[in-house]
PDB file of N, CA and C in Angstrom:
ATOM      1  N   UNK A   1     -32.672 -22.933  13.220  1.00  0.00           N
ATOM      2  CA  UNK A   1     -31.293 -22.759  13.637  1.00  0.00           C
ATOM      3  C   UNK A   1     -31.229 -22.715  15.163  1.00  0.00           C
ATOM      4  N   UNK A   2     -30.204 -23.392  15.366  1.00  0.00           N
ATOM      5  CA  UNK A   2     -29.780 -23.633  17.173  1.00  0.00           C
ATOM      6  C   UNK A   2     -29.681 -22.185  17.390  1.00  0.00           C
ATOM      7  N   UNK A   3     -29.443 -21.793  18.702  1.00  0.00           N
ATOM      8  CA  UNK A   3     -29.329 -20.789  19.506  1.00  0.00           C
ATOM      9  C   UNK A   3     -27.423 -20.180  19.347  1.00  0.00           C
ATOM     10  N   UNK A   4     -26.826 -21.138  19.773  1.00  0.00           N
ATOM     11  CA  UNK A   4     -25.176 -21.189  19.269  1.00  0.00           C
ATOM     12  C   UNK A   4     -25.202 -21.219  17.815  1.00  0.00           C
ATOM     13  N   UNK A   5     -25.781 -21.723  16.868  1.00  0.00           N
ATOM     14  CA  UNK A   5     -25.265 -21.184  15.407  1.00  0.00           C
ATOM     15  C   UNK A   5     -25.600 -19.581  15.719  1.00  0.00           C
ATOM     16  N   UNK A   6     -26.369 -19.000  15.813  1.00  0.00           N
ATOM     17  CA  UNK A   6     -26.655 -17.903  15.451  1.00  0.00           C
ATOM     18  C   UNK A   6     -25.732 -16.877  16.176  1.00  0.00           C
ATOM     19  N   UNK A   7     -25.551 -17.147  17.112  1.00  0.00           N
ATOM     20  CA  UNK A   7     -24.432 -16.319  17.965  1.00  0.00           C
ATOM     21  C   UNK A   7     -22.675 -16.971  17.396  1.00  0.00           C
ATOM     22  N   UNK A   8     -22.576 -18.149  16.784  1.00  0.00           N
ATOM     23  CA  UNK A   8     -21.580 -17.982  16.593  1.00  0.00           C
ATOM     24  C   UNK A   8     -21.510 -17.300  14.447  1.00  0.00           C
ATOM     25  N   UNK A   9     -22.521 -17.148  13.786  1.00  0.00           N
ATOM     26  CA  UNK A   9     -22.668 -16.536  12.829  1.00  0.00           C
ATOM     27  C   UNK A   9     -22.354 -14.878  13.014  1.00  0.00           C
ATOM     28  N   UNK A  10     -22.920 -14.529  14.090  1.00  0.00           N
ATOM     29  CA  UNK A  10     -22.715 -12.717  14.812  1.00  0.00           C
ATOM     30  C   UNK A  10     -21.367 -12.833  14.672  1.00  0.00           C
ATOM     31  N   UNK A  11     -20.805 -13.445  15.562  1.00  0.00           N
ATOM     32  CA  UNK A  11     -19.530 -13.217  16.150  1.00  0.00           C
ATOM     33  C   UNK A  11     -18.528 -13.506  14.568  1.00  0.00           C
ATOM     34  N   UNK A  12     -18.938 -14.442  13.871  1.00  0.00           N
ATOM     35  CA  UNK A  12     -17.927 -15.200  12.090  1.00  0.00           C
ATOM     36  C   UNK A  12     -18.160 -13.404  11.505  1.00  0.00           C
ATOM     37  N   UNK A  13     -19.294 -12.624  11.716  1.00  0.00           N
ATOM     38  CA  UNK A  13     -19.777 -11.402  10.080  1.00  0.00           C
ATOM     39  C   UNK A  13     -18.887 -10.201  11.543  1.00  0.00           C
ATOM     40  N   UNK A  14     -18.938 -10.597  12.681  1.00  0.00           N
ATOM     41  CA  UNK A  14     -18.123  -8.761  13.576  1.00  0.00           C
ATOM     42  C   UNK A  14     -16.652  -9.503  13.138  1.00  0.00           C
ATOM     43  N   UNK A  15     -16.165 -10.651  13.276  1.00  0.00           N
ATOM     44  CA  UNK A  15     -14.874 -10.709  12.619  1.00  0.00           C
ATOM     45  C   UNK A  15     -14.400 -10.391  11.263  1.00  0.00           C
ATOM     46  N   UNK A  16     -14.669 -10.560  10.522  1.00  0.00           N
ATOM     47  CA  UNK A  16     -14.834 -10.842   9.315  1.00  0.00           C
ATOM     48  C   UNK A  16     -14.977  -9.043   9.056  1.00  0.00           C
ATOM     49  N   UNK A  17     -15.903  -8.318   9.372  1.00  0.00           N
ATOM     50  CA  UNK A  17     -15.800  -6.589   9.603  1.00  0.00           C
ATOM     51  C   UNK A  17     -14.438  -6.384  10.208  1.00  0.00           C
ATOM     52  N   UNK A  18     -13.999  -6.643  11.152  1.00  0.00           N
ATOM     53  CA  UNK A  18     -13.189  -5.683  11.691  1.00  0.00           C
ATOM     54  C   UNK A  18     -11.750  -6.420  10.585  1.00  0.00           C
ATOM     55  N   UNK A  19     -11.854  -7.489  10.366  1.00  0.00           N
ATOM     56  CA  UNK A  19     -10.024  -7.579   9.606  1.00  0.00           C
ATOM     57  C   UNK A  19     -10.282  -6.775   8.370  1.00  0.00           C
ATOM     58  N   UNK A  20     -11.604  -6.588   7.935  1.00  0.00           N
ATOM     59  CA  UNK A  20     -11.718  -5.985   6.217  1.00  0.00           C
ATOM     60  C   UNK A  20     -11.572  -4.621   7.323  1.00  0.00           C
ATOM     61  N   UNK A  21     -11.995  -3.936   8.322  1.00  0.00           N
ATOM     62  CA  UNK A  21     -11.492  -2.550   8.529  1.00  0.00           C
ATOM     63  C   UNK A  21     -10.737  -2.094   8.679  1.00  0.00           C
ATOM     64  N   UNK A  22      -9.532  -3.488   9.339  1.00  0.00           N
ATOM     65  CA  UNK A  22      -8.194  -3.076   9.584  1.00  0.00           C
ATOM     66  C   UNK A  22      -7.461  -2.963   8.665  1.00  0.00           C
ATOM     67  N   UNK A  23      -7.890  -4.034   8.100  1.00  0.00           N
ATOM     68  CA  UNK A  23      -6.971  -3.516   6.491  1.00  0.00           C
ATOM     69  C   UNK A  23      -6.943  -2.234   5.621  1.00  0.00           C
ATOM     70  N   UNK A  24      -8.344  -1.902   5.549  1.00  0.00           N
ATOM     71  CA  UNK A  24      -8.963  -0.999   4.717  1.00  0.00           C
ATOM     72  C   UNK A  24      -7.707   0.166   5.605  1.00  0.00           C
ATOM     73  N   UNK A  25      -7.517   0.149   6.964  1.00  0.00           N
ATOM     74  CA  UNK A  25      -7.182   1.642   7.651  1.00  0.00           C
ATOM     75  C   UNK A  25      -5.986   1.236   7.550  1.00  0.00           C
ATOM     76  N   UNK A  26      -5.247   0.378   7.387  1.00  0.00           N
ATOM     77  CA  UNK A  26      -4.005   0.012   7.071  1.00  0.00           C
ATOM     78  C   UNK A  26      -2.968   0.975   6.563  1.00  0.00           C
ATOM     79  N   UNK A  27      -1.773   2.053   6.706  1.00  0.00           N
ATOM     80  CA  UNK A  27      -1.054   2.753   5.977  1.00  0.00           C
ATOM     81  C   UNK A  27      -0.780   2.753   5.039  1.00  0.00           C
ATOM     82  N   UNK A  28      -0.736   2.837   3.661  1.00  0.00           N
ATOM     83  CA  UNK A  28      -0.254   2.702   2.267  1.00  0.00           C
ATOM     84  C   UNK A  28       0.726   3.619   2.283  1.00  0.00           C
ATOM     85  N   UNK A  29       2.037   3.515   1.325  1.00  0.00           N
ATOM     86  CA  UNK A  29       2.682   3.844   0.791  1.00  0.00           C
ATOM     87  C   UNK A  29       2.073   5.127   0.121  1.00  0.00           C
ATOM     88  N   UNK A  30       2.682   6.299   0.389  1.00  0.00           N
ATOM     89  CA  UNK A  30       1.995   7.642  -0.448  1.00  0.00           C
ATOM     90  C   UNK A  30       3.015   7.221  -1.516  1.00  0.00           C
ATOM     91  N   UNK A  31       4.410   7.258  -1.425  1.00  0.00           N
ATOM     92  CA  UNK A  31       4.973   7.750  -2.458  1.00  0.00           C
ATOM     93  C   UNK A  31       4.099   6.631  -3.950  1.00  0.00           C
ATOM     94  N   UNK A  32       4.238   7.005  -5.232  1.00  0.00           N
ATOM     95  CA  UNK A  32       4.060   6.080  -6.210  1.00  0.00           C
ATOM     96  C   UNK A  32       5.157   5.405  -6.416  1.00  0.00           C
ATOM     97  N   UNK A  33       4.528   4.387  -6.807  1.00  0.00           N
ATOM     98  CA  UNK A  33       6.006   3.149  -8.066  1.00  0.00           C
ATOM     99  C   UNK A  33       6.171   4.069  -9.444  1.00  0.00           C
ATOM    100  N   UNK A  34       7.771   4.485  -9.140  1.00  0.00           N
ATOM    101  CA  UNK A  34       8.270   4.667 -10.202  1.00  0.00           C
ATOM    102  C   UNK A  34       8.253   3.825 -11.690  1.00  0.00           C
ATOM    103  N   UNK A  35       7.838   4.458 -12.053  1.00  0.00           N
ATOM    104  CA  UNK A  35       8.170   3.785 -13.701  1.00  0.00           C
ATOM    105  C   UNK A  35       9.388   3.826 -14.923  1.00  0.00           C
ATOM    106  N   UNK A  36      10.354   2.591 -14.703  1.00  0.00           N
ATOM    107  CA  UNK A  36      11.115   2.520 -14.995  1.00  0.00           C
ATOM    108  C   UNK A  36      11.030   2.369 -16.740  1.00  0.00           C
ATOM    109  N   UNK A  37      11.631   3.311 -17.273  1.00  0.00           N
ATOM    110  CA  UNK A  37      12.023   3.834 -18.597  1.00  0.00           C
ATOM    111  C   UNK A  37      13.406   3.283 -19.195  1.00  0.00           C
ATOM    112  N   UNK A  38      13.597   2.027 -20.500  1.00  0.00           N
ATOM    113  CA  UNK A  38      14.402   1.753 -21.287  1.00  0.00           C
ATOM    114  C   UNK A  38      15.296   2.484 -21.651  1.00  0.00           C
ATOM    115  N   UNK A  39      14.584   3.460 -22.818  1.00  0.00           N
ATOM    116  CA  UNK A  39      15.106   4.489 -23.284  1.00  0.00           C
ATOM    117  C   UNK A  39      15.047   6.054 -22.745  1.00  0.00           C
ATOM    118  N   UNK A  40      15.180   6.111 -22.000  1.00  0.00           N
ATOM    119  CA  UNK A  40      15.268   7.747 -21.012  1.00  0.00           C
ATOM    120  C   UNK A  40      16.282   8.330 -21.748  1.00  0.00           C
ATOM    121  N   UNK A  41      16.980   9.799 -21.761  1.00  0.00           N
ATOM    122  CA  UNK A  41      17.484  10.098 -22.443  1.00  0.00           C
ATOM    123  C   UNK A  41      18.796  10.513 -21.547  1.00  0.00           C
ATOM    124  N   UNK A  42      19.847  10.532 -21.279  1.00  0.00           N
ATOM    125  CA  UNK A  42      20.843  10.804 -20.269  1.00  0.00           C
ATOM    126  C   UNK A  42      21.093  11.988 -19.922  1.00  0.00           C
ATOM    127  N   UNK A  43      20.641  12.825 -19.155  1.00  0.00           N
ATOM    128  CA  UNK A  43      21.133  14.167 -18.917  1.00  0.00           C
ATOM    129  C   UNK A  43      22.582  14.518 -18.314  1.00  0.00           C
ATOM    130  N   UNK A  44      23.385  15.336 -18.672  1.00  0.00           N
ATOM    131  CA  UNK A  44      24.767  15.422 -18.333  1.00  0.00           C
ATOM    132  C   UNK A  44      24.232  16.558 -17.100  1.00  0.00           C
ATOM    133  N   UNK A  45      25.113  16.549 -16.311  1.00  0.00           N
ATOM    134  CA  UNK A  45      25.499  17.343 -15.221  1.00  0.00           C
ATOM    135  C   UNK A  45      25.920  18.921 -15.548  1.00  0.00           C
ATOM    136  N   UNK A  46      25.454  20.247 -15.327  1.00  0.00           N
ATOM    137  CA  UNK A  46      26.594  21.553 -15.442  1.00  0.00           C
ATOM    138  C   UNK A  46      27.689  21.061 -14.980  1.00  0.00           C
ATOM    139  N   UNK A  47      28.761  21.805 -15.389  1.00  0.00           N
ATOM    140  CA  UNK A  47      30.376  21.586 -14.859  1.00  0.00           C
ATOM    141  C   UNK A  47      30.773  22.729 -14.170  1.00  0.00           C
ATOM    142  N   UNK A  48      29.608  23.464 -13.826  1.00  0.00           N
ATOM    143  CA  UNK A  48      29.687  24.886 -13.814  1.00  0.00           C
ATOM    144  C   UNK A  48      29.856  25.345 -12.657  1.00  0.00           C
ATOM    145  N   UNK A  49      28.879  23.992 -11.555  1.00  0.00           N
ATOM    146  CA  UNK A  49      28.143  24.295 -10.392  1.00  0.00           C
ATOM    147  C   UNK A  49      29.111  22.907  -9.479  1.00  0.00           C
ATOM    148  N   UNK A  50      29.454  22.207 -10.486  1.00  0.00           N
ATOM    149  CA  UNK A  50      29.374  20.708  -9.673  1.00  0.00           C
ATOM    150  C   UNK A  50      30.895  21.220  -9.573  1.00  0.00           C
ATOM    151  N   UNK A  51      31.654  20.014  -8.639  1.00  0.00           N
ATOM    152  CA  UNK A  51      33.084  19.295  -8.072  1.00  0.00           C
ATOM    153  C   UNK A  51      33.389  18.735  -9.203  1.00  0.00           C
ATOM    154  N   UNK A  52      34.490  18.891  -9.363  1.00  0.00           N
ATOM    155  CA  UNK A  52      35.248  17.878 -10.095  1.00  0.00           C
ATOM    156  C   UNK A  52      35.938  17.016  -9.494  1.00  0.00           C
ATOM    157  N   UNK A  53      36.227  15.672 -10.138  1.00  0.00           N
ATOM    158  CA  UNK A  53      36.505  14.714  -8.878  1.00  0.00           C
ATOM    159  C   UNK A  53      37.937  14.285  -9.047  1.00  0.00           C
TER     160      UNK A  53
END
């Protein structure tokens, strides 16, 4: 192997590290994906506490 393959192989595997690190450190979303439910069951409101409109 030439002298330039090998230095440009270094330089292809430190790139190739740092986008997989940036990603990896990348922010995610804490909250979760809700899971949306068909049949949920409807809860009514107290009338007790709430405005009437």
């Amino acid at each position: 192997m030439s002298y330039l393959t090998i230095i440009a192989a270094v330089w292809g595997i430190c790139a190739i590290c740092a986008v997989l690190f940036i990603r990896g450190a990348a922010q995610r979303n804490p909250e979760p994906l809700r899971v949306q439910r068909d049949h949920e069951p409807v809860r009514h409101a107290s009338k007790d506490f709430g405005r009437s409109l």
